[in-house]
C-alpha atoms as a PDB file:
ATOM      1  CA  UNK A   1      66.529 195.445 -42.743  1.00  0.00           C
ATOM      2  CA  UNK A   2      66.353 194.516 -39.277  1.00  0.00           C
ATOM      3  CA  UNK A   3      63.874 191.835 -38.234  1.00  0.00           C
ATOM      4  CA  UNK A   4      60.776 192.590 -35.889  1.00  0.00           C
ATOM      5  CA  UNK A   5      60.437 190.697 -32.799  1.00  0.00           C
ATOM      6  CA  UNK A   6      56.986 189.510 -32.036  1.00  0.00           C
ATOM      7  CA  UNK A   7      56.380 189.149 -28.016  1.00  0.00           C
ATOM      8  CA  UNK A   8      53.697 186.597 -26.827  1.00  0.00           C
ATOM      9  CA  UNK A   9      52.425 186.293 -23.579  1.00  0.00           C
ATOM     10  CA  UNK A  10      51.265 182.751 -22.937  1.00  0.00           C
ATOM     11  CA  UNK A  11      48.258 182.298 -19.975  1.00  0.00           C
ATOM     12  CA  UNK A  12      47.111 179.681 -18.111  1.00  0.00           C
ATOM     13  CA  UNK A  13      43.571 179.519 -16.838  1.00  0.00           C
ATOM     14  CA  UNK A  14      41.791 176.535 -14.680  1.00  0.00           C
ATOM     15  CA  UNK A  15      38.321 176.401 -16.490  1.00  0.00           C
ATOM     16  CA  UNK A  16      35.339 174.338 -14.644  1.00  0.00           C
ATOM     17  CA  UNK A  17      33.455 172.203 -16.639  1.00  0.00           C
ATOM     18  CA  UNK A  18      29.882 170.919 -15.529  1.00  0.00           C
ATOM     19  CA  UNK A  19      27.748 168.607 -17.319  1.00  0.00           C
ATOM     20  CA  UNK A  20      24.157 169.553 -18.357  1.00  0.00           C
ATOM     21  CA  UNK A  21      20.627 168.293 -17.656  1.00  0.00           C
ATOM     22  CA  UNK A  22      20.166 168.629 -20.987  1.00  0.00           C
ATOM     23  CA  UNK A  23      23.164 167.731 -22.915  1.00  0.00           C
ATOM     24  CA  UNK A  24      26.129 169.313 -23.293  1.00  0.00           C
ATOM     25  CA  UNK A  25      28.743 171.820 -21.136  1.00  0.00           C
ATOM     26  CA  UNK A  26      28.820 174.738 -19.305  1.00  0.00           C
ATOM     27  CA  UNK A  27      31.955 176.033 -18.675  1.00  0.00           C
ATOM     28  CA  UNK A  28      33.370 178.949 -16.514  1.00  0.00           C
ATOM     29  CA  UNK A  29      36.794 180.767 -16.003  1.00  0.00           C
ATOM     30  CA  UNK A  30      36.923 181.644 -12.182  1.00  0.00           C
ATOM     31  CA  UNK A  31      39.964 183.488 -12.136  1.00  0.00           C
ATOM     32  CA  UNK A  32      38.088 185.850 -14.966  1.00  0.00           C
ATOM     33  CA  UNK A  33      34.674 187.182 -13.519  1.00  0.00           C
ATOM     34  CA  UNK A  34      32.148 186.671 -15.985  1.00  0.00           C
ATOM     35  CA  UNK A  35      34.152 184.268 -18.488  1.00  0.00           C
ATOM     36  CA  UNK A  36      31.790 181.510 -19.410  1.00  0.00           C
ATOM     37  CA  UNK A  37      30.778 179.476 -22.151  1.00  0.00           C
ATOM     38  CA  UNK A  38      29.237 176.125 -23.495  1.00  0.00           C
ATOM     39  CA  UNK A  39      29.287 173.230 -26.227  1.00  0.00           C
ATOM     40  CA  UNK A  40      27.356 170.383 -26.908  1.00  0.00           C
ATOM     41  CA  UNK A  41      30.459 168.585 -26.253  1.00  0.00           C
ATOM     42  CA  UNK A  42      33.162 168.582 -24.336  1.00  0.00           C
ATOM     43  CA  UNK A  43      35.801 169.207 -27.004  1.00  0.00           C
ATOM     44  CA  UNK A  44      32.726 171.700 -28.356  1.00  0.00           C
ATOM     45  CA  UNK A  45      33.068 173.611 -24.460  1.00  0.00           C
ATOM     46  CA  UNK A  46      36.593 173.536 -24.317  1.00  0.00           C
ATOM     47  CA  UNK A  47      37.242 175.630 -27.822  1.00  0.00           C
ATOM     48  CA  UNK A  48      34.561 178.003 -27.228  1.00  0.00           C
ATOM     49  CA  UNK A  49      35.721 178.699 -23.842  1.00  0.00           C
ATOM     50  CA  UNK A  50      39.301 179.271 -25.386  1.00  0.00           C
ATOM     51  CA  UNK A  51      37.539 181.609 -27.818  1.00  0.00           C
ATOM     52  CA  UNK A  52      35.687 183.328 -24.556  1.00  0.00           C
ATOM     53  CA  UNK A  53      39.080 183.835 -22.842  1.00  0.00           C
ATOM     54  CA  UNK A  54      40.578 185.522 -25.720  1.00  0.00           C
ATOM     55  CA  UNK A  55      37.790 187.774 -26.249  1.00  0.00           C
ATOM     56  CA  UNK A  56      37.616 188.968 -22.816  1.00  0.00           C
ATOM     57  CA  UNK A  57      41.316 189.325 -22.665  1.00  0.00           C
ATOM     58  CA  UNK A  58      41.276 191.481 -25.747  1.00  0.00           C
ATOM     59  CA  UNK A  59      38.114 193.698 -24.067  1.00  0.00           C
ATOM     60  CA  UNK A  60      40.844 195.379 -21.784  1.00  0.00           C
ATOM     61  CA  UNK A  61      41.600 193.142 -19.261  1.00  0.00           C
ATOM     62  CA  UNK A  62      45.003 192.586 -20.281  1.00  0.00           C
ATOM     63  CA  UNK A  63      46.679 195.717 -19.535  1.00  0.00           C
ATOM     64  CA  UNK A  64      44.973 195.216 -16.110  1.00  0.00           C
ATOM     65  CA  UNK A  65      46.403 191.926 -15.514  1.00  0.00           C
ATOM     66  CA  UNK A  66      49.566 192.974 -16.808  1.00  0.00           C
ATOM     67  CA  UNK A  67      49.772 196.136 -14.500  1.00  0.00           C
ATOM     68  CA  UNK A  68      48.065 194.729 -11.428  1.00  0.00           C
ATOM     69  CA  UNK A  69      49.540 192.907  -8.289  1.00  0.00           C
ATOM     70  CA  UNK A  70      47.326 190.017  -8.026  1.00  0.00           C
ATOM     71  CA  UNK A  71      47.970 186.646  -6.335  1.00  0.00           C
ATOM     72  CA  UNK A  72      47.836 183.907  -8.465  1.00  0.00           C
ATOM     73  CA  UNK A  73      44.985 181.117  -8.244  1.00  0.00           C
ATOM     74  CA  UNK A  74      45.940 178.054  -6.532  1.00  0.00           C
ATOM     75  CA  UNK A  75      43.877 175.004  -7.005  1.00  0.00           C
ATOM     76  CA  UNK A  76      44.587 171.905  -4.806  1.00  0.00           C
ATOM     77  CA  UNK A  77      42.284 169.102  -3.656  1.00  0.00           C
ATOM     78  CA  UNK A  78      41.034 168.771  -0.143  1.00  0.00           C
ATOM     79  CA  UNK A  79      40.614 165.526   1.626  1.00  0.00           C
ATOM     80  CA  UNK A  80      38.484 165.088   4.769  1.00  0.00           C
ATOM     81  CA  UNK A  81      36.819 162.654   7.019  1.00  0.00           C
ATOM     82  CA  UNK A  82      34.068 162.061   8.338  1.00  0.00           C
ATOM     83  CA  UNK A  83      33.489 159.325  10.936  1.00  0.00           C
ATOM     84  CA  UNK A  84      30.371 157.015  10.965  1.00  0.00           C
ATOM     85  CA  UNK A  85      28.277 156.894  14.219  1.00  0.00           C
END
């Protein structure tokens, strides 16, 4: 009996994470429009955002990622400055 051979796709997502007000996280996915989450923590934020990402993945997205040509995000830091008068 031959063996099956289970393919996983691994994916890497930048997720924003601001502090609230009130306590706790909110937590966004820009690269995925409409991916957000929260915790009262921020181990709390990070797994449900995880959890977010997965569901929206699953929702259909995936074959569109999969079969679409689009550039990847790039996140880098910008320094400026600003002289004193």
């Amino acid at each position: 009996m031959a063996k099956q051979v289970v393919k996983e796709k691994v994916f890497r997502y930048t997720a924003i994470f601001e502090p609230q007000v009130e306590g706790g996280f909110s937590v966004a996915v820009p690269a995925l429009p409409g991916c957000i989450s929260e915790g009262d923590t921020f181990e709390e934020a990070a797994t449900n955002i995880k959890e977010a990402i997965e569901l929206y993945l699953e929702g259909g997205l995936l074959s569109e990622l999969e079969t679409a040509s689009l550039s990847p995000m790039i996140v880098a830091p910008i320094e400026i400055s600003i002289k004193s008068r």
